[in-house]
Each structure stands twice: as C-alpha cells, then as structure tokens.
C-alpha atoms as a PDB file:
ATOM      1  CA  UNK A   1     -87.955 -43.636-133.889  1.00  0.00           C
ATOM      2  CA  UNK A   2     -90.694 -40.881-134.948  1.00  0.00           C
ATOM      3  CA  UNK A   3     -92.956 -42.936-137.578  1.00  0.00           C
ATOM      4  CA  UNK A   4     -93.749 -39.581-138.704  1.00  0.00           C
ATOM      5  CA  UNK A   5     -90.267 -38.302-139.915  1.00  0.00           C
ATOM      6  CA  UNK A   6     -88.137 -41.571-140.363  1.00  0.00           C
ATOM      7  CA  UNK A   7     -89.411 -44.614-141.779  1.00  0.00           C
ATOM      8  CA  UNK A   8     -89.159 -48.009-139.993  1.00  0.00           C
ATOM      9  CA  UNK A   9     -85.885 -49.693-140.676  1.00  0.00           C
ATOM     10  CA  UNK A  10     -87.401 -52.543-142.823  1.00  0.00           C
ATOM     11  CA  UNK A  11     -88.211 -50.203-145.620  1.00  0.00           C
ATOM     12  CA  UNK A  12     -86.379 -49.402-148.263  1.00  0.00           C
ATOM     13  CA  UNK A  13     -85.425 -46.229-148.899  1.00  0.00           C
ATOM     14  CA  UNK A  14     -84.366 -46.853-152.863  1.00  0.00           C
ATOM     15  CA  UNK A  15     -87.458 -47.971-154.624  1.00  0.00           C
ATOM     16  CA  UNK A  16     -87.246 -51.722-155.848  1.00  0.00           C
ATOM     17  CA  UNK A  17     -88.707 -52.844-159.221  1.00  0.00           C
ATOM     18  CA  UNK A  18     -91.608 -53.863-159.313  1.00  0.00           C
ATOM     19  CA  UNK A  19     -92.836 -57.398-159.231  1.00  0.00           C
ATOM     20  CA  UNK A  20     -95.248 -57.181-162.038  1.00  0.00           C
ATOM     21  CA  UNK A  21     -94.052 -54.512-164.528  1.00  0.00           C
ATOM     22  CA  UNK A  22     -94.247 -55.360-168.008  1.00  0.00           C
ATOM     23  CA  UNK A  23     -93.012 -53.405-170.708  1.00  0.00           C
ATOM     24  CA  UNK A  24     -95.444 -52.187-173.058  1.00  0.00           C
ATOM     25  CA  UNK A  25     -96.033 -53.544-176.561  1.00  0.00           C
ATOM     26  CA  UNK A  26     -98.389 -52.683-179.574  1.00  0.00           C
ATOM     27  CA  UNK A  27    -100.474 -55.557-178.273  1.00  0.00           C
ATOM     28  CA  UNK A  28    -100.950 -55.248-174.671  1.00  0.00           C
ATOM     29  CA  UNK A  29    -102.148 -51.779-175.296  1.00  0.00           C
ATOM     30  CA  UNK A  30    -104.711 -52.562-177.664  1.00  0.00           C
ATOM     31  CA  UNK A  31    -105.659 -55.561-176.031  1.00  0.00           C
ATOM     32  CA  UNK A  32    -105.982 -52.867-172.795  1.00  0.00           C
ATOM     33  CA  UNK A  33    -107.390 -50.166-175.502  1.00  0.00           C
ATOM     34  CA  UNK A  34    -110.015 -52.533-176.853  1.00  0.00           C
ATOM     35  CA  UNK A  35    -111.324 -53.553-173.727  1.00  0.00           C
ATOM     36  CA  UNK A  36    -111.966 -50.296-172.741  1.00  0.00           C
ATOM     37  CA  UNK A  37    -112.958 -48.607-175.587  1.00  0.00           C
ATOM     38  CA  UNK A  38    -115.599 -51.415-176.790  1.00  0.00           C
ATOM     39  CA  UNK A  39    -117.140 -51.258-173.536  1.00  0.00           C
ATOM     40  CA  UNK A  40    -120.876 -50.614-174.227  1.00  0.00           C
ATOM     41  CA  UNK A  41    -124.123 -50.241-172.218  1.00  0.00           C
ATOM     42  CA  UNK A  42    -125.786 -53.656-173.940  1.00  0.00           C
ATOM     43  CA  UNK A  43    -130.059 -54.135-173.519  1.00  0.00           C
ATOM     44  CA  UNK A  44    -130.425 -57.292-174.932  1.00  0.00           C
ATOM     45  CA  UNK A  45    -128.180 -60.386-173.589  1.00  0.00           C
ATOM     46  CA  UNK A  46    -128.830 -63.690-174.985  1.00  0.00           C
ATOM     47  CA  UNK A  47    -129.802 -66.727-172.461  1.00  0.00           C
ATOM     48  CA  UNK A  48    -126.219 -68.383-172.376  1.00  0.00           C
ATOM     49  CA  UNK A  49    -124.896 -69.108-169.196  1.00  0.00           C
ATOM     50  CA  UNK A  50    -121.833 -67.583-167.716  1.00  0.00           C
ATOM     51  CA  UNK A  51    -119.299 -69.794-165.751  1.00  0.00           C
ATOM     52  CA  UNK A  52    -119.055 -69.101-161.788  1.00  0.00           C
ATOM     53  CA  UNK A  53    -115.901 -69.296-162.490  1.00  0.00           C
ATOM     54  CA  UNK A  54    -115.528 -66.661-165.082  1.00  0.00           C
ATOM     55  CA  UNK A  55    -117.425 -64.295-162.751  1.00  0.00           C
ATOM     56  CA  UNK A  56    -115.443 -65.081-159.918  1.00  0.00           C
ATOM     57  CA  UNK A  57    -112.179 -64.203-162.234  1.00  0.00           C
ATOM     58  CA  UNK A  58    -113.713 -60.886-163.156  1.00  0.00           C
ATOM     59  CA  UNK A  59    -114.449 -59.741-159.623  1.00  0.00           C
ATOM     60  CA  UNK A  60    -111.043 -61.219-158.301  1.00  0.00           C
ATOM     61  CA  UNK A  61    -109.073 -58.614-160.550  1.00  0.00           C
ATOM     62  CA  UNK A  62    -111.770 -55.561-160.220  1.00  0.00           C
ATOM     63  CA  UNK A  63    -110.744 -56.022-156.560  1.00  0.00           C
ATOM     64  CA  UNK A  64    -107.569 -54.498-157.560  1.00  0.00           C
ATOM     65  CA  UNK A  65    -109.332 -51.375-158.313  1.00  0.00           C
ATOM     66  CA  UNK A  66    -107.617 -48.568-156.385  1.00  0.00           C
ATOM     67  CA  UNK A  67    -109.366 -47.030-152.679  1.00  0.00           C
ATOM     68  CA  UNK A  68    -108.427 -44.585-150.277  1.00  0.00           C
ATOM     69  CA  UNK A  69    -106.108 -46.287-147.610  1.00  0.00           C
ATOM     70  CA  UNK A  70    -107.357 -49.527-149.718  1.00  0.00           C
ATOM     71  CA  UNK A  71    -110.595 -49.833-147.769  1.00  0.00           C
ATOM     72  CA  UNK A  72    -112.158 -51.612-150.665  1.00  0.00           C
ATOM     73  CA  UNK A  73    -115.873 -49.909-150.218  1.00  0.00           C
ATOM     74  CA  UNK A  74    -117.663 -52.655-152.864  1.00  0.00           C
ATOM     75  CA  UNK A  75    -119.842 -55.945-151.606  1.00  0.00           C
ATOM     76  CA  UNK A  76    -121.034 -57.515-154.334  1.00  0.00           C
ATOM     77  CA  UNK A  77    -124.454 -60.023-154.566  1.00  0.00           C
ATOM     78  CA  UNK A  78    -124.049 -61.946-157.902  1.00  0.00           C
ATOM     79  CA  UNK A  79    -127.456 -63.314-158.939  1.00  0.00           C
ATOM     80  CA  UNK A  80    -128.663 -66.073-161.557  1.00  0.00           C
ATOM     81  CA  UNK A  81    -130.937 -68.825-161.919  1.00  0.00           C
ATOM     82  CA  UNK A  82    -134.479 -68.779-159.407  1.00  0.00           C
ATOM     83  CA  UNK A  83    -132.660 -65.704-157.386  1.00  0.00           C
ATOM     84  CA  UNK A  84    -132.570 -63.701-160.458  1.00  0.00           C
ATOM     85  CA  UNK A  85    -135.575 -64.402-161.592  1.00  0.00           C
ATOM     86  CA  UNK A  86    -137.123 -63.814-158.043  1.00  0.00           C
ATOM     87  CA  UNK A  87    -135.490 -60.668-157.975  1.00  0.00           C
ATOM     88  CA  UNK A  88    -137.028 -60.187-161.242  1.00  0.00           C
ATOM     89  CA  UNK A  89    -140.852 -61.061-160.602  1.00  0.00           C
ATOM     90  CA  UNK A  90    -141.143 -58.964-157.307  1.00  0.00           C
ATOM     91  CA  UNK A  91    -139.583 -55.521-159.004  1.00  0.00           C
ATOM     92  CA  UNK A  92    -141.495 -55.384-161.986  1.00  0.00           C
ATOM     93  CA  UNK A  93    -144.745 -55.916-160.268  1.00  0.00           C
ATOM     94  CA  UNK A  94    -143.495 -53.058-157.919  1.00  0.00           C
ATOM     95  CA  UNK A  95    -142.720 -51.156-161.553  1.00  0.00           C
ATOM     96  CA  UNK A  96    -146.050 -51.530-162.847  1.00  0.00           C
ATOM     97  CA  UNK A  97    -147.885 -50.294-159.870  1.00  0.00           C
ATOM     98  CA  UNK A  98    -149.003 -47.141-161.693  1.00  0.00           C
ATOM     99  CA  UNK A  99    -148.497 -45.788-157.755  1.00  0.00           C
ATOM    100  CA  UNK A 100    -144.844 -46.754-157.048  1.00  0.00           C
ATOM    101  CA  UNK A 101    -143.360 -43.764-157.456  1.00  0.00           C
ATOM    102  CA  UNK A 102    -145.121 -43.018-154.354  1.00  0.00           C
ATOM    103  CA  UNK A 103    -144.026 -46.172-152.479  1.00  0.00           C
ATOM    104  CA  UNK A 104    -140.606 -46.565-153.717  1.00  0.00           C
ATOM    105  CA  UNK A 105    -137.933 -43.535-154.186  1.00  0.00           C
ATOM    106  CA  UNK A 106    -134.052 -43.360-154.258  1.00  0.00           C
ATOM    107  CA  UNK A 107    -131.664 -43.189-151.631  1.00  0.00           C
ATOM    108  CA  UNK A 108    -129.255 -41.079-152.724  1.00  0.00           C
ATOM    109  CA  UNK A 109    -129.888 -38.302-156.187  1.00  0.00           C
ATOM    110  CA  UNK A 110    -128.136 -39.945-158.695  1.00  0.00           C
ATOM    111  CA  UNK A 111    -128.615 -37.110-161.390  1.00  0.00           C
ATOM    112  CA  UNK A 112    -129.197 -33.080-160.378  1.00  0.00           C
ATOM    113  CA  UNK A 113    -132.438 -31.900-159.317  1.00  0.00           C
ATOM    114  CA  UNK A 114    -131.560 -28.951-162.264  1.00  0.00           C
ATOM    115  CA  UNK A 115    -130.459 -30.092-165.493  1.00  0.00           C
ATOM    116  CA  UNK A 116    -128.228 -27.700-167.622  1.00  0.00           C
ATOM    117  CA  UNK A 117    -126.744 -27.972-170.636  1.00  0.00           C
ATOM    118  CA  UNK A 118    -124.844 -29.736-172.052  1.00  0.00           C
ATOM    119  CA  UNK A 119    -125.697 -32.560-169.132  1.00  0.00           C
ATOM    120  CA  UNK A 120    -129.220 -32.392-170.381  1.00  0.00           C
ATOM    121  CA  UNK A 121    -128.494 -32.314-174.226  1.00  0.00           C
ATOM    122  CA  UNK A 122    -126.522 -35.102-174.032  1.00  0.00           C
ATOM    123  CA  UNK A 123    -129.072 -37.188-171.753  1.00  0.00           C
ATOM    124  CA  UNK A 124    -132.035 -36.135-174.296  1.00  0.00           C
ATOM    125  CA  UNK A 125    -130.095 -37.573-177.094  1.00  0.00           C
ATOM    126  CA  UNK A 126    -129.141 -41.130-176.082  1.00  0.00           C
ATOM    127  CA  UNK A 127    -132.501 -41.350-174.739  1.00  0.00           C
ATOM    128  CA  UNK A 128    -134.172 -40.479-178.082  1.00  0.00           C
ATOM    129  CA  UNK A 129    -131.148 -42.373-180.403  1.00  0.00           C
ATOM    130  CA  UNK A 130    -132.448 -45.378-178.236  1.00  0.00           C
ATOM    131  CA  UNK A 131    -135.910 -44.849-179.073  1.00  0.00           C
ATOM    132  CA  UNK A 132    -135.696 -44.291-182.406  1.00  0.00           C
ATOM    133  CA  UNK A 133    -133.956 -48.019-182.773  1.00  0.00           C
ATOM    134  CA  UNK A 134    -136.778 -49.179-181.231  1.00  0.00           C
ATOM    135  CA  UNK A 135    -138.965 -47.215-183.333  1.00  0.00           C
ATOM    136  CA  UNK A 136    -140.763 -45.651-180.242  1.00  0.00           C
ATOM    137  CA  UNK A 137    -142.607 -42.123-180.439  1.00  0.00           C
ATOM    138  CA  UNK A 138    -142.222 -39.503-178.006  1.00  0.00           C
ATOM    139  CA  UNK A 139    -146.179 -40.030-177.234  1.00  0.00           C
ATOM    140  CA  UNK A 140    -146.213 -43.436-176.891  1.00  0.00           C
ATOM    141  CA  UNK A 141    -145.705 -43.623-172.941  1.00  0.00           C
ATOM    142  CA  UNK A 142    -147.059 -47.643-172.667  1.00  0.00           C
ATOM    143  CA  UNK A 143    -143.825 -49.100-174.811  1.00  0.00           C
ATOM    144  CA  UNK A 144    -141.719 -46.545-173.176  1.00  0.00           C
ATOM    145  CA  UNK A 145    -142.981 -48.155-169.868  1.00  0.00           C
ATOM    146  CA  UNK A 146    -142.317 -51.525-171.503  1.00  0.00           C
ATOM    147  CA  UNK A 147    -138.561 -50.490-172.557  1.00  0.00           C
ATOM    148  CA  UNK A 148    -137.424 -49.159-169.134  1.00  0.00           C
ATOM    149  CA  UNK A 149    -139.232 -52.574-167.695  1.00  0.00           C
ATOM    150  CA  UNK A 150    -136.769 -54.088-169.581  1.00  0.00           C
ATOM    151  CA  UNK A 151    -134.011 -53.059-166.859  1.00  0.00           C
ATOM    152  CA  UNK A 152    -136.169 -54.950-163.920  1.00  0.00           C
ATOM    153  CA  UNK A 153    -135.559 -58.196-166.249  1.00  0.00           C
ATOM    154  CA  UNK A 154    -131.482 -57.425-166.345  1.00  0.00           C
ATOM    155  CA  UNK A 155    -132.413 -57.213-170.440  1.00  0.00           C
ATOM    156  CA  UNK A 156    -132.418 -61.296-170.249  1.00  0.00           C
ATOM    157  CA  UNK A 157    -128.917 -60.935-169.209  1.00  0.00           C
ATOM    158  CA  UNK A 158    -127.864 -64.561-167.130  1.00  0.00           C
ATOM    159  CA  UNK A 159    -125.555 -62.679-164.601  1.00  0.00           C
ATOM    160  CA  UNK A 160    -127.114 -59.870-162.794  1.00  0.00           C
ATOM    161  CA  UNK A 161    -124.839 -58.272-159.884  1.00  0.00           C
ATOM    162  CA  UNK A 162    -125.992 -55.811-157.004  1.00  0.00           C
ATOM    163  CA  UNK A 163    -123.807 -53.385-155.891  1.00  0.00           C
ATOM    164  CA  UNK A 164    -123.606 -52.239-151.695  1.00  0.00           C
ATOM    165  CA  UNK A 165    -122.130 -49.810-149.905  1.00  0.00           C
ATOM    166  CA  UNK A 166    -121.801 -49.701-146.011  1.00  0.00           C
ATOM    167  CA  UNK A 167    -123.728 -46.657-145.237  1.00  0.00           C
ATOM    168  CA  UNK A 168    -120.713 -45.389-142.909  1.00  0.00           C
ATOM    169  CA  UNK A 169    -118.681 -44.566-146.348  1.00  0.00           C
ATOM    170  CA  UNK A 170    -118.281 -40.996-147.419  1.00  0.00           C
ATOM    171  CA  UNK A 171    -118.062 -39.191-150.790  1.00  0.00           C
ATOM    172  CA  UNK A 172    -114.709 -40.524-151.245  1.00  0.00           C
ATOM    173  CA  UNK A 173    -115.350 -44.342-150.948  1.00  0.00           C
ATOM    174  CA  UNK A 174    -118.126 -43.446-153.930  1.00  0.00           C
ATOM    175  CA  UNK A 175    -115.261 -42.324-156.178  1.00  0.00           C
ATOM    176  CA  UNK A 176    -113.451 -45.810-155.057  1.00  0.00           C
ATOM    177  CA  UNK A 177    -116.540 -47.685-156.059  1.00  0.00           C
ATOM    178  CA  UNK A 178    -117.173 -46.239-159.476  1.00  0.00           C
ATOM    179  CA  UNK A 179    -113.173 -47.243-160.337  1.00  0.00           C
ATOM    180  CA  UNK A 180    -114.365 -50.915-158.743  1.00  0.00           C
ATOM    181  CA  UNK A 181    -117.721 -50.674-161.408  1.00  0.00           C
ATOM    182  CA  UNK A 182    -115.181 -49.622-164.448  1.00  0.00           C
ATOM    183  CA  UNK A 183    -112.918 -52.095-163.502  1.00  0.00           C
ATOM    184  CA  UNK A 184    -115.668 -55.300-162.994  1.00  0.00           C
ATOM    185  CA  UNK A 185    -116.820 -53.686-166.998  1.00  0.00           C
ATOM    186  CA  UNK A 186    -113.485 -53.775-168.330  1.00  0.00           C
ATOM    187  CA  UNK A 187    -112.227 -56.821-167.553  1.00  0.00           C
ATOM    188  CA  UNK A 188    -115.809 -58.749-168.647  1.00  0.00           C
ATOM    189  CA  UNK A 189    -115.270 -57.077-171.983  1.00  0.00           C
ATOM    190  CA  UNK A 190    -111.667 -59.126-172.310  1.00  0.00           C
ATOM    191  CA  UNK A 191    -113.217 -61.923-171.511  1.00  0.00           C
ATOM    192  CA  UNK A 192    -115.969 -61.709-174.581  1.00  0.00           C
ATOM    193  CA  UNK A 193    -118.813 -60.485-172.348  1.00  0.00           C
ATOM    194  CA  UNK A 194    -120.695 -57.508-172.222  1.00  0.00           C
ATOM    195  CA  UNK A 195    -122.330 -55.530-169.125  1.00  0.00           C
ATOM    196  CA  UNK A 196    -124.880 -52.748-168.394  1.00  0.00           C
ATOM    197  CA  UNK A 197    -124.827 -50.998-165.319  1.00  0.00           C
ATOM    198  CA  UNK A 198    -128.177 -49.806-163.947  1.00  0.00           C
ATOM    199  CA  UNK A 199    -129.403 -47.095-161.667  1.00  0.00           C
ATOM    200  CA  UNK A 200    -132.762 -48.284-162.392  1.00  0.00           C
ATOM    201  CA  UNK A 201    -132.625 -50.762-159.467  1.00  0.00           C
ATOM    202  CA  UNK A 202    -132.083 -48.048-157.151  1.00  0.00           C
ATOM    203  CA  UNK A 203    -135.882 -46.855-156.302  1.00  0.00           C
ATOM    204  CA  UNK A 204    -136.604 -50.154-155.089  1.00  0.00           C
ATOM    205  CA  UNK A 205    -133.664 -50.155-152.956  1.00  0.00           C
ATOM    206  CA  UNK A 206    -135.695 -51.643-150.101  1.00  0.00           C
ATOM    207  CA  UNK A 207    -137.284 -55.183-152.128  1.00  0.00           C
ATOM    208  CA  UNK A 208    -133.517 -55.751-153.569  1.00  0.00           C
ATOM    209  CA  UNK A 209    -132.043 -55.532-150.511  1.00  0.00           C
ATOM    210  CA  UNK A 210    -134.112 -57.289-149.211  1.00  0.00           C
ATOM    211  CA  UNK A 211    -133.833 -59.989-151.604  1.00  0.00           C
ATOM    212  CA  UNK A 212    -130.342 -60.609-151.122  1.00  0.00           C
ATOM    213  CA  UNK A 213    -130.872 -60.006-147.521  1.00  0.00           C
ATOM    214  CA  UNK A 214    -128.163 -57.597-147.122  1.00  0.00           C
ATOM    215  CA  UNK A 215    -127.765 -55.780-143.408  1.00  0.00           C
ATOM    216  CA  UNK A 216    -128.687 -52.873-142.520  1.00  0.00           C
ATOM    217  CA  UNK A 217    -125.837 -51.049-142.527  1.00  0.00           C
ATOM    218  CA  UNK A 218    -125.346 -51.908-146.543  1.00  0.00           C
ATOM    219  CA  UNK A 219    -126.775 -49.077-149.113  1.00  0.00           C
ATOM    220  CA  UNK A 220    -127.529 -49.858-152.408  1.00  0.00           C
ATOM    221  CA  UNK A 221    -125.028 -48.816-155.376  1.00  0.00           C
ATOM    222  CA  UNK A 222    -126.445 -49.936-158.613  1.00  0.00           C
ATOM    223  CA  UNK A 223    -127.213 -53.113-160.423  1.00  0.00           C
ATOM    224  CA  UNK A 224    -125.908 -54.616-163.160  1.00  0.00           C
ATOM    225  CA  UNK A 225    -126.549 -56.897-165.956  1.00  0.00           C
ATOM    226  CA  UNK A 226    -123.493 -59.206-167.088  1.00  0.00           C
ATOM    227  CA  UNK A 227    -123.618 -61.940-170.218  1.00  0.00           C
ATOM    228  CA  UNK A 228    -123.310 -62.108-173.950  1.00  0.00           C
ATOM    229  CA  UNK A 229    -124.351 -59.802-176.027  1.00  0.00           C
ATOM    230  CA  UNK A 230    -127.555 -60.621-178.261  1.00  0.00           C
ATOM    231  CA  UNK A 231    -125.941 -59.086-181.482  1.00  0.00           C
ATOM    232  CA  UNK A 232    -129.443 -59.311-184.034  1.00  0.00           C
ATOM    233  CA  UNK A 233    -131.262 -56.600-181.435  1.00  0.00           C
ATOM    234  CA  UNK A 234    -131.398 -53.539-182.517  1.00  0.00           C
ATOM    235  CA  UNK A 235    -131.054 -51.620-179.605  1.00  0.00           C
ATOM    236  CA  UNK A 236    -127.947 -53.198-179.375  1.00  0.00           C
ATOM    237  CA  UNK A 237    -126.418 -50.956-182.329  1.00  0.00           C
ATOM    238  CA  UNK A 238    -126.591 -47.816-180.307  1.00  0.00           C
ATOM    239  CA  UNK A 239    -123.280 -45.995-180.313  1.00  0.00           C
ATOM    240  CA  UNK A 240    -123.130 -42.984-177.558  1.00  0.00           C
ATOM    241  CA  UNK A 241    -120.859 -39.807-179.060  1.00  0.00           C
ATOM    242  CA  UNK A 242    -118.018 -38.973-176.326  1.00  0.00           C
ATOM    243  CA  UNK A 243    -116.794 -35.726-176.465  1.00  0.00           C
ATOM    244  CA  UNK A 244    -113.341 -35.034-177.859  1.00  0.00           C
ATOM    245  CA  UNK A 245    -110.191 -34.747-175.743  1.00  0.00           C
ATOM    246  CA  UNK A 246    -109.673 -30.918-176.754  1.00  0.00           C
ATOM    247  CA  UNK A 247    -113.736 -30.716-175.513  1.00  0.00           C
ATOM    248  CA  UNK A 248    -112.578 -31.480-171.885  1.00  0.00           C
ATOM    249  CA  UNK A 249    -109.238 -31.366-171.355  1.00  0.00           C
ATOM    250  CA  UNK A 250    -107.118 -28.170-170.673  1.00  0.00           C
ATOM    251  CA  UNK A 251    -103.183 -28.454-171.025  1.00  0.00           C
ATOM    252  CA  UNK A 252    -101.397 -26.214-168.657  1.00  0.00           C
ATOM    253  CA  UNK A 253     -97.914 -26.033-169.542  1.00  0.00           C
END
C-alpha cells in the first residue's frame, strides 16, 4: 500500500468523537476567559511558597501546548530555595558591573534593531505608566537601575523557571515555544497564581546556563517569575491597553 495515497488499514476513515470534548457552557468559558484575560505581567510576588506539586500540574498541561510534528521544543529548569537565590546573587552582581554590557550580550535580538511606530509608542508607554507608579523621573537613571534589578531577584517571586531551547530548532519551534510560555501563564492564573515572563535574563545567558548546568546544545528562551501576587505594591496596579479587535483584525468575507 502507498502510505502516501491510502492510509494504513487501522485508521479510520470516518472521524470518531473525541475522547475529551465537552460542550461548552457560560462557565467553562469564563472560567477559560478569565484565565486568560486576567493574565498580567506581576513585579512584586509575596514570599509564599508554591507546592512542587502545583508546579508540576501547571507544566504537565502546558505540555499540551501544540508543536510542529509535536516535537515539543521547551526544557524547563524550575528554580526555588538556595538555587534561586544563587541564581540570584551571581546575576545581579553581573548587573551592577557598570561594564557588563560589555561582558554579557544576547543571543538572539529579541526586539528590532529599528523601532517604528506604533511598536515604539506602545513600548514608551508601559515603560513610563510603570514609572510613574513608582514615582520614578525620566532623569533619575540610579532607581531606574534599581527597578530593572528587580527582574535579577524574580521580583521576590518563590518559583522562578528558565526556559531552553536546543540550538538545532528553527524559527518554527520558537512559535511552538511561545504557545508552551502562554500556556505555562494561563493555566498558573486558574490556579490563583500569577507569572512574569522575562527577557531580562537573556544577556547573561552564559552564568544562567551555567547555573542550571544545561548542555551545550540548549539556548536560552526567557525566564520567568511564578507565585502570588503581592496585591498592596503599586506597581502591581499597572494595566497595559490592548488594541481593539477592529485595530488588528481584517474580515475577508
């Protein structure tokens, strides 16, 4: 039999149910809604732990995330306790090397080398909202150093997850792992928890990896911060403005 015009005999050829359909309700989709919708970038966690357990559940159903031919691009280092804090200690006295952008540059660009607008509009903005919560001036470059230090420190969050890549992966597999990175924010937020992903770890791609001794052959993603939200800090309060549907959507009919 030709594979590539007939399929093998043990498939069916009428689709079967599914296993696990469900049938919508008002509920389930604004149990699903909520989850997504009151996913926020949080910068202040309080010091409560998070369960192993609970982690493990959030990265068991991420894993369902779709990939091309289901390769499944995402390793994962989940870090708390005296590794986190390790982590911590060696990047942020890499960070306040006043030198270390010479000694410690990104992989891969994360934003353009050319900013445009509305990109850079929109980037000035939450940068500035931020600020002003914080009550920080555009001159005042030491707390602005202090602020972005804040990342190296997870924002006291109690989880803190790197992100790799094998280095062998392609555009495509990036697309995969940003679905994975949705999906590991999503289904924290059902669970009462709040995340902040960070491309802030990225310059110093060489002491994280490192640190969780990841292989060669691993590139690093992102970070993230995972845990409960501290709701009395203010820069918690930021609320980013999305664009409206009709702003990037066209209908062709």
């Amino acid at each position: 039999m030709d594979l590539k015009t007939s399929p093998p005999a043990s498939l069916p050829l009428v689709p079967r149910a599914f296993a696990d359909e469900i049938a919508p309700t008002p509920q389930s989709v604004a149990a699903v809604d909520a989850a997504i919708g009151t996913r926020r970038s949080i910068r202040a966690f309080k010091p409560d732990p998070v369960p192993r357990e609970t982690v493990e559940d959030i990265l068991r159903i991420a894993a369902t995330a779709p990939s091309g031919t289901n390769t499944q691009p995402w390793r994962v280092y989940v870090l708390t306790g005296a590794s986190l804090e390790g982590l911590c200690t060696t990047v942020l006295a890499a960070y306040d090397d006043p030198d270390h952008g010479q000694v410690h540059q990104e992989e891969y660009a994360y934003y353009p080398t050319e900013w445009r607008s509305p990109f850079i509009d929109r980037r000035r903005k939450v940068g500035w909202d931020l600020y002003g919560l914080l009550g920080i001036g555009k001159a005042d470059k030491a707390r602005m150093h202090a602020q972005h230090a804040r990342n190296y420190r997870f924002f006291d969050a109690p989880v803190g997850l790197v992100f790799t890549i094998d280095r062998v992966m392609r555009q495509g597999s990036w697309l995969d792992y940003g679905m994975f990175l949705q999906s590991v924010m999503v289904a924290a937020r059902a669970r009462g928890l709040h995340t902040c992903p960070q491309a802030a770890w990225t310059p110093f791609h060489r002491l994280v990896m490192e640190h969780v001794q990841a292989p060669p052959n691993e590139q690093l993603v992102c970070g993230m911060a995972m845990g409960w939200a501290d709701r009395s800090a203010v820069e918690n309060g930021l609320v980013t403005e999305r664009e409206p549907v009709a702003g990037f959507a066209t209908f062709l009919e």
